[in-house]
ModelCIF file with pLDDT and N, C-alpha, C, O atoms, coordinates in Angstrom:
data_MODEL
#
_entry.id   MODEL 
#
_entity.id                         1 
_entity.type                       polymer 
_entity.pdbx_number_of_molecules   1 
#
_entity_poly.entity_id                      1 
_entity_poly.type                           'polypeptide(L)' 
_entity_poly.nstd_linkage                   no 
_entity_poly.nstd_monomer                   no 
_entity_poly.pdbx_seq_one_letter_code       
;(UNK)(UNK)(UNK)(UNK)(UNK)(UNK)(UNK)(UNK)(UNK)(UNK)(UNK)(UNK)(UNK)(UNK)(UNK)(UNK)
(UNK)(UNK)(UNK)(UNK)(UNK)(UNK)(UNK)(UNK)(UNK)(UNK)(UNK)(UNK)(UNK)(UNK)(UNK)(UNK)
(UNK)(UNK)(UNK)(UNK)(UNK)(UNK)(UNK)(UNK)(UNK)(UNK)(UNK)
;
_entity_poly.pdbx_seq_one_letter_code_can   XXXXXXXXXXXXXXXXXXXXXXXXXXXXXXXXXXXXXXXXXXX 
_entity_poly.pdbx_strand_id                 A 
#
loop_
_entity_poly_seq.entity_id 
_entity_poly_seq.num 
_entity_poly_seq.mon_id 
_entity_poly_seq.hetero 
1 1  UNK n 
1 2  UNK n 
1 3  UNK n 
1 4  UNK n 
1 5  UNK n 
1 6  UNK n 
1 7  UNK n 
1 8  UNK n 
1 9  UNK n 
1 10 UNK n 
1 11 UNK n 
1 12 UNK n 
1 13 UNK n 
1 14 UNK n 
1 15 UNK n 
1 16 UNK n 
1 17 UNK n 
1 18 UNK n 
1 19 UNK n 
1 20 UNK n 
1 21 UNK n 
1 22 UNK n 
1 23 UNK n 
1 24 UNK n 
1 25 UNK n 
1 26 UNK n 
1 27 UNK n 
1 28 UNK n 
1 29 UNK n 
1 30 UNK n 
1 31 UNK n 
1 32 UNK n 
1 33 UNK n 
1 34 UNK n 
1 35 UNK n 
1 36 UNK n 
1 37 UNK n 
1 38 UNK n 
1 39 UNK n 
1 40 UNK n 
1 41 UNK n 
1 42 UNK n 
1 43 UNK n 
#
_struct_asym.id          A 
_struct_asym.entity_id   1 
#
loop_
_ma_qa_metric.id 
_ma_qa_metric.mode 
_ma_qa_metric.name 
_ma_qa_metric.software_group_id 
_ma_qa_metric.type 
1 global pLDDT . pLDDT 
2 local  pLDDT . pLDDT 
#
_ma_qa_metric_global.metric_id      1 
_ma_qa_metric_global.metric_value   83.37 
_ma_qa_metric_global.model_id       1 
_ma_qa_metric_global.ordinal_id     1 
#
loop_
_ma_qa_metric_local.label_asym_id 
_ma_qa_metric_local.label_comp_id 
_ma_qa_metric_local.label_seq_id 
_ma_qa_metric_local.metric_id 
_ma_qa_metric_local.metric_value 
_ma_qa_metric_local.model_id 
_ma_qa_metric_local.ordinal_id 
A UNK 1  2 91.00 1 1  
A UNK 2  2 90.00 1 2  
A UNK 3  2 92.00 1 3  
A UNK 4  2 92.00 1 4  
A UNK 5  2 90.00 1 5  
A UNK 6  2 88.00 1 6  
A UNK 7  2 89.00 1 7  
A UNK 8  2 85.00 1 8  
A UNK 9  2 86.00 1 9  
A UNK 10 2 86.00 1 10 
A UNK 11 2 85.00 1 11 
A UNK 12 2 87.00 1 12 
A UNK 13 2 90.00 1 13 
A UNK 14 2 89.00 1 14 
A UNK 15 2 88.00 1 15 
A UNK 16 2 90.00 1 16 
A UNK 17 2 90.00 1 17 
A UNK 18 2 88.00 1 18 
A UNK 19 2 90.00 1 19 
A UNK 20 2 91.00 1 20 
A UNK 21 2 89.00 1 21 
A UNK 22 2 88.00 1 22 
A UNK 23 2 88.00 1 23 
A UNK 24 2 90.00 1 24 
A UNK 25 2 87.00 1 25 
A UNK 26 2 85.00 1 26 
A UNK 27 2 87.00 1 27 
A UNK 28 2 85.00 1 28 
A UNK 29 2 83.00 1 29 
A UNK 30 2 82.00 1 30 
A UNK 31 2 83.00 1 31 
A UNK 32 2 80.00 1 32 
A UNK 33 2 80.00 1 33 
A UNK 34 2 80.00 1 34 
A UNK 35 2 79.00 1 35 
A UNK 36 2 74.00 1 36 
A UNK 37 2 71.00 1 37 
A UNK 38 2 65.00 1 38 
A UNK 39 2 61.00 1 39 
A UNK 40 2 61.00 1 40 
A UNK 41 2 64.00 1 41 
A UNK 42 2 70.00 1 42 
A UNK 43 2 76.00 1 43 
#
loop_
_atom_site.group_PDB 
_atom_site.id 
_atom_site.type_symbol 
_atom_site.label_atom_id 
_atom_site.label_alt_id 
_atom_site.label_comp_id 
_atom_site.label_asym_id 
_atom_site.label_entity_id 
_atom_site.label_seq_id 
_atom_site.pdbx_PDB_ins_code 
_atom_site.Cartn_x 
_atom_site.Cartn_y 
_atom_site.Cartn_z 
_atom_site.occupancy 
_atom_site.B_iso_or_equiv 
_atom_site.pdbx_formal_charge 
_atom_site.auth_seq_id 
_atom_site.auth_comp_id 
_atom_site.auth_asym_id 
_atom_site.auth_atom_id 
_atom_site.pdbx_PDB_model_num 
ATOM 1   N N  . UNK A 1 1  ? -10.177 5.814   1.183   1.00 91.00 ? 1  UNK A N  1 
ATOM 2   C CA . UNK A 1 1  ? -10.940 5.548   2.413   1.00 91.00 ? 1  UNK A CA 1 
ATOM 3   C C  . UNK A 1 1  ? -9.989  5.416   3.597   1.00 91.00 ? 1  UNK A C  1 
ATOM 4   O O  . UNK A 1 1  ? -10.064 6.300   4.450   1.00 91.00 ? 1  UNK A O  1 
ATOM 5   N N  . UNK A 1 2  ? -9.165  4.501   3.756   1.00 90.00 ? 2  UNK A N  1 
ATOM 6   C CA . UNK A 1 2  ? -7.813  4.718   4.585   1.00 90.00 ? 2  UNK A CA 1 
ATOM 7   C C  . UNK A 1 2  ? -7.355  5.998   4.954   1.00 90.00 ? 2  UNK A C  1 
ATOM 8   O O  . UNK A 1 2  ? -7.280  6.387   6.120   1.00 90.00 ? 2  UNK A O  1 
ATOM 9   N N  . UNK A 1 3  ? -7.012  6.725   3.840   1.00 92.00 ? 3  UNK A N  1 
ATOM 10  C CA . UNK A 1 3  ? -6.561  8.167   3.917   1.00 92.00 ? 3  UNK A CA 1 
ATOM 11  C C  . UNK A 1 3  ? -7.671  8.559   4.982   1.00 92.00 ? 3  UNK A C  1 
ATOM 12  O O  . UNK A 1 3  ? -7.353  8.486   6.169   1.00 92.00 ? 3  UNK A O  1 
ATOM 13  N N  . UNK A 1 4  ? -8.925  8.961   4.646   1.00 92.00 ? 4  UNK A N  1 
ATOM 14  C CA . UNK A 1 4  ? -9.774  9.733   5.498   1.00 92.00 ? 4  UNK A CA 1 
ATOM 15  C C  . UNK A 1 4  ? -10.197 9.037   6.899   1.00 92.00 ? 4  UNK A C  1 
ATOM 16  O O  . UNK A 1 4  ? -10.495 9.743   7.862   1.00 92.00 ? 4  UNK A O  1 
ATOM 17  N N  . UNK A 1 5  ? -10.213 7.458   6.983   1.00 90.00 ? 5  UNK A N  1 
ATOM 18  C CA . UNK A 1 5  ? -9.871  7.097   8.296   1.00 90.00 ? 5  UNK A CA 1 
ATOM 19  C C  . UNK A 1 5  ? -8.804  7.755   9.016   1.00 90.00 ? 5  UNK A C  1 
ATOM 20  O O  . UNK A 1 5  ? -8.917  8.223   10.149  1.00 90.00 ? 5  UNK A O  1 
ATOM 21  N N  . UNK A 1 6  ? -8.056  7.763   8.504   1.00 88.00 ? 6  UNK A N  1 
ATOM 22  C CA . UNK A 1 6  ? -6.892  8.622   9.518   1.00 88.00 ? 6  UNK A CA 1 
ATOM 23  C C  . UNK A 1 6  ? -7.431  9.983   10.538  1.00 88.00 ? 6  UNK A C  1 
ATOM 24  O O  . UNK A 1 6  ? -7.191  10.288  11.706  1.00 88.00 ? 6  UNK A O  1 
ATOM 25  N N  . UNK A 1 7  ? -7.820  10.270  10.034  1.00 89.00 ? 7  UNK A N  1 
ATOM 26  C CA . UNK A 1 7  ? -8.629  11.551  10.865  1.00 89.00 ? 7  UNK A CA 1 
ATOM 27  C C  . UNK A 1 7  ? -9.828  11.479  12.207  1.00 89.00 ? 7  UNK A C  1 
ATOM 28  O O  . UNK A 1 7  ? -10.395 12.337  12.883  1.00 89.00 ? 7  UNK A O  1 
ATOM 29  N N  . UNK A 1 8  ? -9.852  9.792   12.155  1.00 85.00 ? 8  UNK A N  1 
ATOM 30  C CA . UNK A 1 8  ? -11.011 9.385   12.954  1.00 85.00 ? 8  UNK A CA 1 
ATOM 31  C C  . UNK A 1 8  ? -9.842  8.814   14.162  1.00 85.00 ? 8  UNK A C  1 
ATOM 32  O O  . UNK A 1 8  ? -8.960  8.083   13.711  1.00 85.00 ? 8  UNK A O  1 
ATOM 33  N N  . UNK A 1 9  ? -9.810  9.083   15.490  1.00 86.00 ? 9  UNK A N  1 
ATOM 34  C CA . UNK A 1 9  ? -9.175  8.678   16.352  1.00 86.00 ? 9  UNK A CA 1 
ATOM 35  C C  . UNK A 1 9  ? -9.395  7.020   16.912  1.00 86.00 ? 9  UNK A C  1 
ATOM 36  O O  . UNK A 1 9  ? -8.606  6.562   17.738  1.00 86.00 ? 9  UNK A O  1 
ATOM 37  N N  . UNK A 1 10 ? -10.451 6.257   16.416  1.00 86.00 ? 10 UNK A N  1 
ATOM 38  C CA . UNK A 1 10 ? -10.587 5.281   16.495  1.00 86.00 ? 10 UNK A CA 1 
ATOM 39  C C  . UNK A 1 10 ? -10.344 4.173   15.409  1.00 86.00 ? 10 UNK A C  1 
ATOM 40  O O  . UNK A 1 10 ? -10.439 2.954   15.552  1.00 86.00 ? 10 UNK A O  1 
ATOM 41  N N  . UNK A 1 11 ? -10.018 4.871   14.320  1.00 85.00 ? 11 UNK A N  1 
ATOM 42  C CA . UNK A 1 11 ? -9.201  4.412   13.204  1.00 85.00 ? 11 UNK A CA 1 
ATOM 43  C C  . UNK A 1 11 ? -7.958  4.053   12.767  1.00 85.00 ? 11 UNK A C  1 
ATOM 44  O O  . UNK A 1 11 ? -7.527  3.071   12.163  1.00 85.00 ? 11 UNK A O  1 
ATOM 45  N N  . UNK A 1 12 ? -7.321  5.370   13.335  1.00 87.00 ? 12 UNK A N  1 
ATOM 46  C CA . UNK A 1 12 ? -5.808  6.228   12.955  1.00 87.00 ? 12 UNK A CA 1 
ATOM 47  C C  . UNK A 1 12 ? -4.746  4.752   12.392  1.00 87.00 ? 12 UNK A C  1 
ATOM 48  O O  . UNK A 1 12 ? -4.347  4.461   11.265  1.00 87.00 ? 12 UNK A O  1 
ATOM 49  N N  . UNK A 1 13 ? -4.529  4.001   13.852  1.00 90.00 ? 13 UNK A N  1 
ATOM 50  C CA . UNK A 1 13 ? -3.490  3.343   14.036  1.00 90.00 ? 13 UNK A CA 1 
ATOM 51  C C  . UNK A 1 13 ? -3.653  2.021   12.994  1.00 90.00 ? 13 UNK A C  1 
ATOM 52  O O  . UNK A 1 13 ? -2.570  1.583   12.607  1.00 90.00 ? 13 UNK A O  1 
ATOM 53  N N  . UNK A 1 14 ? -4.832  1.336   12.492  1.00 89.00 ? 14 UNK A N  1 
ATOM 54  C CA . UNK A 1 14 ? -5.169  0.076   11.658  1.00 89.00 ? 14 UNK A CA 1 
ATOM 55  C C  . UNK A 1 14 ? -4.818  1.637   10.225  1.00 89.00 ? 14 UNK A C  1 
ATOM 56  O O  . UNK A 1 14 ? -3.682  1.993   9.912   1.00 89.00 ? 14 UNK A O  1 
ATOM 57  N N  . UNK A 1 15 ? -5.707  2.057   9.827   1.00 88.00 ? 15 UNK A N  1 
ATOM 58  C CA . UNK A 1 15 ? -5.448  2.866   8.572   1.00 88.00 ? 15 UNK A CA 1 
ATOM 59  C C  . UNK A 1 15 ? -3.939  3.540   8.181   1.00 88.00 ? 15 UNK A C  1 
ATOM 60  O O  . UNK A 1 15 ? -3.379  3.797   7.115   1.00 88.00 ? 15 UNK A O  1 
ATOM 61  N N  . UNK A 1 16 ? -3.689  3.642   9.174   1.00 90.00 ? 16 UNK A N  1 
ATOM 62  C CA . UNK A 1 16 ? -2.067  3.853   8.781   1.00 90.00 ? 16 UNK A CA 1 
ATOM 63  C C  . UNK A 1 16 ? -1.141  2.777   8.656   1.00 90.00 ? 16 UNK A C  1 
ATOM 64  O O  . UNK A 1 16 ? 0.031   3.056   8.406   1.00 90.00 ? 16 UNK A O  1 
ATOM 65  N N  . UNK A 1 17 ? -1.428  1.805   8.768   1.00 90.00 ? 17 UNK A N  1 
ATOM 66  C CA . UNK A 1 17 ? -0.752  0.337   9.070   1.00 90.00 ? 17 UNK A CA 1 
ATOM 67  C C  . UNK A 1 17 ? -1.420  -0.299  7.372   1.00 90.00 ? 17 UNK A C  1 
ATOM 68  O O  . UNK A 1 17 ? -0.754  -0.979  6.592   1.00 90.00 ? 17 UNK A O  1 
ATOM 69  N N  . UNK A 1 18 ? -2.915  0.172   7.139   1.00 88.00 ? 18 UNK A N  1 
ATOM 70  C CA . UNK A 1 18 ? -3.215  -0.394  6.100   1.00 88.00 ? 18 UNK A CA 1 
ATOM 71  C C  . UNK A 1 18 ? -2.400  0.359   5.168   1.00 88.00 ? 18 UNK A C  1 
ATOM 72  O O  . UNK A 1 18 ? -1.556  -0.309  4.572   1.00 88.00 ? 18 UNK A O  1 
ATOM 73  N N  . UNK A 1 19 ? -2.456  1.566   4.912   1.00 90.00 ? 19 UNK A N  1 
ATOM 74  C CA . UNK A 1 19 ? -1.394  2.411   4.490   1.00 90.00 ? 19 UNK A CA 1 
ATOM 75  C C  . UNK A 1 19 ? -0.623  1.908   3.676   1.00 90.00 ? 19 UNK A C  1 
ATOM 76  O O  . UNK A 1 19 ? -0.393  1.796   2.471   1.00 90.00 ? 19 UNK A O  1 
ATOM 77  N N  . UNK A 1 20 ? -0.070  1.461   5.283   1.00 91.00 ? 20 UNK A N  1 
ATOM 78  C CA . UNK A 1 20 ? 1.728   1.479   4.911   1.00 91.00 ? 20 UNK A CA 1 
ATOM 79  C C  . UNK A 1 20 ? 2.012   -0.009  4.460   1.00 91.00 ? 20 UNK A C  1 
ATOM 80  O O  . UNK A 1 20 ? 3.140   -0.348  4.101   1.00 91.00 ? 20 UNK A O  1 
ATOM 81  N N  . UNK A 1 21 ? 0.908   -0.908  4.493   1.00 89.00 ? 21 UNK A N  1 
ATOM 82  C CA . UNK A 1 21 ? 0.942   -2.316  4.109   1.00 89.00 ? 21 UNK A CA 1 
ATOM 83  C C  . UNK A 1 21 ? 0.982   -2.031  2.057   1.00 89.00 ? 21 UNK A C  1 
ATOM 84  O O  . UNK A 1 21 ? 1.557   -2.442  1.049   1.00 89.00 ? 21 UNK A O  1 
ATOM 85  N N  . UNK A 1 22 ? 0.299   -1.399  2.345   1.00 88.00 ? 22 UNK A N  1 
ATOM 86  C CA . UNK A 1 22 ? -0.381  -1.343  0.885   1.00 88.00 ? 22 UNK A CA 1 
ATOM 87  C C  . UNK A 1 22 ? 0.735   -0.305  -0.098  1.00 88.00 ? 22 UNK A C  1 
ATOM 88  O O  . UNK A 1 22 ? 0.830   -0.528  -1.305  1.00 88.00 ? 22 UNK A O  1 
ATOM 89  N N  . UNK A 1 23 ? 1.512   0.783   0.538   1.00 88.00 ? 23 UNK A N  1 
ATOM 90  C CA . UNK A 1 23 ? 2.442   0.749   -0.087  1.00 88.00 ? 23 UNK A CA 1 
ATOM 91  C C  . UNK A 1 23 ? 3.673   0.104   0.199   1.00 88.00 ? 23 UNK A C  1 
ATOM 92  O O  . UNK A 1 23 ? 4.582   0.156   -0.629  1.00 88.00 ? 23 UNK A O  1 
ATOM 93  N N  . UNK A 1 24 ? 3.783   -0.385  1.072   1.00 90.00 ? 24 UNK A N  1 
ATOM 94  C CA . UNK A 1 24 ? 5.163   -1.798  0.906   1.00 90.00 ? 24 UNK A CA 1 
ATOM 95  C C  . UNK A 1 24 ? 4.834   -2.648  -0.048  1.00 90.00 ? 24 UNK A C  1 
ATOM 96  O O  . UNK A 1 24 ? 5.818   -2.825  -0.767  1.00 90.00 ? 24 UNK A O  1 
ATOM 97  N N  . UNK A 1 25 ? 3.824   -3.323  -0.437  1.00 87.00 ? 25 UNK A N  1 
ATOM 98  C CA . UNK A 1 25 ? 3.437   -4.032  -1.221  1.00 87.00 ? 25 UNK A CA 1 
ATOM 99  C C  . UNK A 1 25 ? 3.525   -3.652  -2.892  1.00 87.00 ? 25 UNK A C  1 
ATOM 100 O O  . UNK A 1 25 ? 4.178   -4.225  -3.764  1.00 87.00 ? 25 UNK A O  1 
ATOM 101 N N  . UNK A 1 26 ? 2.427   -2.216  -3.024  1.00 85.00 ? 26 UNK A N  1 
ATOM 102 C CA . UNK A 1 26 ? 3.046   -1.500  -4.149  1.00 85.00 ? 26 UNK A CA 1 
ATOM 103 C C  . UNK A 1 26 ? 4.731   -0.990  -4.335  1.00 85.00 ? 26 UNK A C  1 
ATOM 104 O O  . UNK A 1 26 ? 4.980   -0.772  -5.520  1.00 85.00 ? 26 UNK A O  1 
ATOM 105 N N  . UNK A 1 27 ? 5.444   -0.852  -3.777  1.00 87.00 ? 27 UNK A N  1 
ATOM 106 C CA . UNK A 1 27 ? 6.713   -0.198  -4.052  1.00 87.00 ? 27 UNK A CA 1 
ATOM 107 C C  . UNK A 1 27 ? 7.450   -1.834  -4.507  1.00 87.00 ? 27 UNK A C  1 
ATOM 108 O O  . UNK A 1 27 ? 8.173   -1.802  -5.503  1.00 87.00 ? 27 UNK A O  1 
ATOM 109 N N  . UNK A 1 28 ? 7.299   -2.992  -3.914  1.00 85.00 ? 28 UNK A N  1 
ATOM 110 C CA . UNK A 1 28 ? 7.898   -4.223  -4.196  1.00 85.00 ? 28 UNK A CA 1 
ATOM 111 C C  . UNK A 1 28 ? 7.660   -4.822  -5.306  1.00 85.00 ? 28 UNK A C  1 
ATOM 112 O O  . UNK A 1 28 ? 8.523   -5.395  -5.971  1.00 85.00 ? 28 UNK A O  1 
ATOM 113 N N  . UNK A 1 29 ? 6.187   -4.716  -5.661  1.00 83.00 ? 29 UNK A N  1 
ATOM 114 C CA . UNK A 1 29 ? 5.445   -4.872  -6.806  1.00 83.00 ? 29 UNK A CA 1 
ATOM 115 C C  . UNK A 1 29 ? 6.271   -4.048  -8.091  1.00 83.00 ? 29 UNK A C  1 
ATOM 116 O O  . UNK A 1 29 ? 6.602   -4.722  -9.067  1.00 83.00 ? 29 UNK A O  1 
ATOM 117 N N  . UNK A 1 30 ? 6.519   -2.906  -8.065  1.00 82.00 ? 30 UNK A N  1 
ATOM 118 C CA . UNK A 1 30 ? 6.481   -1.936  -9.045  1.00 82.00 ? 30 UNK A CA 1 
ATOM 119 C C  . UNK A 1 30 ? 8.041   -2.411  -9.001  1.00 82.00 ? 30 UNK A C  1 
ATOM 120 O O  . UNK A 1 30 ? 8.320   -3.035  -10.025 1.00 82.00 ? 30 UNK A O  1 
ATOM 121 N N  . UNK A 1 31 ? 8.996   -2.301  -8.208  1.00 83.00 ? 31 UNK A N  1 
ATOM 122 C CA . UNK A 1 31 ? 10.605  -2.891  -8.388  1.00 83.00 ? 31 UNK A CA 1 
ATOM 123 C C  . UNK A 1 31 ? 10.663  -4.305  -9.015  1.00 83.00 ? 31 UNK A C  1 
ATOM 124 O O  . UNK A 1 31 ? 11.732  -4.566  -9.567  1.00 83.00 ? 31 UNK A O  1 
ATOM 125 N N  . UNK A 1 32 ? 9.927   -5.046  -9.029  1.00 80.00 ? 32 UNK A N  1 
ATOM 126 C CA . UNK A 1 32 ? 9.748   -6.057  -9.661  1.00 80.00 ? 32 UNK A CA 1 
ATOM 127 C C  . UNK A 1 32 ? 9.516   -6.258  -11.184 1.00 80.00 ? 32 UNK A C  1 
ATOM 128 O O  . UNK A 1 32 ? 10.024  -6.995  -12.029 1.00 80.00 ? 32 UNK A O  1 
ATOM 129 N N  . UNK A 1 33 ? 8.366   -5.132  -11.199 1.00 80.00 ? 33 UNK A N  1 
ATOM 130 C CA . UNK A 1 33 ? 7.946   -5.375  -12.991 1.00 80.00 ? 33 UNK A CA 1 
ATOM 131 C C  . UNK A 1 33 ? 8.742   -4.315  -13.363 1.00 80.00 ? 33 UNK A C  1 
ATOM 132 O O  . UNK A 1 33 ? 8.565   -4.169  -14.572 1.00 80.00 ? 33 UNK A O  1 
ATOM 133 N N  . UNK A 1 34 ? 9.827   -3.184  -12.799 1.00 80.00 ? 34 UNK A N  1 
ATOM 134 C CA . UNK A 1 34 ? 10.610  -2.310  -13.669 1.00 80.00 ? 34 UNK A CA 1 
ATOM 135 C C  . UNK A 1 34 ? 12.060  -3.711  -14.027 1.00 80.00 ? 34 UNK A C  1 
ATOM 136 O O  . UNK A 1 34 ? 12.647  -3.947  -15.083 1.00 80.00 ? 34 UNK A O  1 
ATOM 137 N N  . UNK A 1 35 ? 12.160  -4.151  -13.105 1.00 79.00 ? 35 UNK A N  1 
ATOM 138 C CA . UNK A 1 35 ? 13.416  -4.498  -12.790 1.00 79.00 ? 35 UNK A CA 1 
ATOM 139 C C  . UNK A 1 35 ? 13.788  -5.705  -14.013 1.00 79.00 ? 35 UNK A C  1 
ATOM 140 O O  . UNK A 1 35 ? 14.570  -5.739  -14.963 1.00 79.00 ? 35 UNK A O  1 
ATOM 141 N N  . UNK A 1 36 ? 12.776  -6.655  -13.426 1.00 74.00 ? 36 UNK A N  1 
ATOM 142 C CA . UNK A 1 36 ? 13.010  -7.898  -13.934 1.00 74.00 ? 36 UNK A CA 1 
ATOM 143 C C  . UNK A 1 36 ? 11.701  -8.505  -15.213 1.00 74.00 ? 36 UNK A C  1 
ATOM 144 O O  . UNK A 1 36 ? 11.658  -9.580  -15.811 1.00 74.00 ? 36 UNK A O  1 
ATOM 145 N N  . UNK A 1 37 ? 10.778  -7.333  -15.272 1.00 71.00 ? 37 UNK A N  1 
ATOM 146 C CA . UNK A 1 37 ? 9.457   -7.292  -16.157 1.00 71.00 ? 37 UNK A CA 1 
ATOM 147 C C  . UNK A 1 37 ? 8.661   -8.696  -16.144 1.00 71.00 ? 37 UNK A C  1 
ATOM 148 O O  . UNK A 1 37 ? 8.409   -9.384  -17.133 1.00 71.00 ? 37 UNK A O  1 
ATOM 149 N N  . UNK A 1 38 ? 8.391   -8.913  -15.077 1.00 65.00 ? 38 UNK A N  1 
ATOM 150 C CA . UNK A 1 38 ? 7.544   -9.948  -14.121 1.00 65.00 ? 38 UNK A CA 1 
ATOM 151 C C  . UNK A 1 38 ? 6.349   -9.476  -13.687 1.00 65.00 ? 38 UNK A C  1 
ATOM 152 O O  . UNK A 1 38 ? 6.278   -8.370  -13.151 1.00 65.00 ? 38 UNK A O  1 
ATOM 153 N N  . UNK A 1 39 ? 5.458   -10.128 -13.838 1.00 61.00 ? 39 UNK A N  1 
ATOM 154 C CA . UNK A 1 39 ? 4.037   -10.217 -13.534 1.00 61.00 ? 39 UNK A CA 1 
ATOM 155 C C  . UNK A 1 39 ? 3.499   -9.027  -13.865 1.00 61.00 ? 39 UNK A C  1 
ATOM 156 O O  . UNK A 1 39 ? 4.207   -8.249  -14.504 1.00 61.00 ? 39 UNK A O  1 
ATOM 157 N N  . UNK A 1 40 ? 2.449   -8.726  -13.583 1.00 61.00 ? 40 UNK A N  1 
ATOM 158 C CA . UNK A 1 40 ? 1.506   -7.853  -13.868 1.00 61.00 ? 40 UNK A CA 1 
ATOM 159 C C  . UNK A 1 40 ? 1.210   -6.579  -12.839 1.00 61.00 ? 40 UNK A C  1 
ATOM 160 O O  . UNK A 1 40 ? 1.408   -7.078  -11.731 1.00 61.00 ? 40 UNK A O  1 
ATOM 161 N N  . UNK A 1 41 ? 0.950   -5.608  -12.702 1.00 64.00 ? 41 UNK A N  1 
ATOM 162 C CA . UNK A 1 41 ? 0.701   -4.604  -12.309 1.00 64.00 ? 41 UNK A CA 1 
ATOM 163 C C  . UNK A 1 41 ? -0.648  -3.162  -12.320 1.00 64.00 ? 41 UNK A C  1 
ATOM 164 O O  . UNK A 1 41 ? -0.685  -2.050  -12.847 1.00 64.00 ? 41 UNK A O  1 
ATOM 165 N N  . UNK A 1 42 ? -1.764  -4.094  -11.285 1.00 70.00 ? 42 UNK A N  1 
ATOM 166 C CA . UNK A 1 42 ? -1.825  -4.647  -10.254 1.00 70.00 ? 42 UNK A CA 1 
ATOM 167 C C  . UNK A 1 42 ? -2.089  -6.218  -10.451 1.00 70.00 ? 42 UNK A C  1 
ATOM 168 O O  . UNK A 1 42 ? -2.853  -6.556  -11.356 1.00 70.00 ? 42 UNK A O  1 
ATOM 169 N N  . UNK A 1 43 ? -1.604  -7.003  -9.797  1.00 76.00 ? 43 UNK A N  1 
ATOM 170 C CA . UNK A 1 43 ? -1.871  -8.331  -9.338  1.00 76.00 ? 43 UNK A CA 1 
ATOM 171 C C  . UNK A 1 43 ? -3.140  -8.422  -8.329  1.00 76.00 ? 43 UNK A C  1 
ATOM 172 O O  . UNK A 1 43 ? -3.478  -9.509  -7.860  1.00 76.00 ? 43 UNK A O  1 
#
């Protein structure tokens, strides 16, 4: 849904921000349970 917000000019800038929230979050998440095999995935 994010993804296809993007295409709406009254969207763009929150959906890309949700985006990019949501993979900062996943990429930290996932270095975590490779790394140190902590918590669960998704939390």
């Amino acid at each position: 849904v994010f993804l296809l917000m993007l295409f709406y000019d009254s969207y763009r800038y929150q959906a890309a921000l949700a985006i990019l929230l949501t993979g900062i979050y996943l990429a930290i998440r996932f270095y975590f349970l490779k790394k140190y095999h902590q918590g669960n995935f998704p939390d």
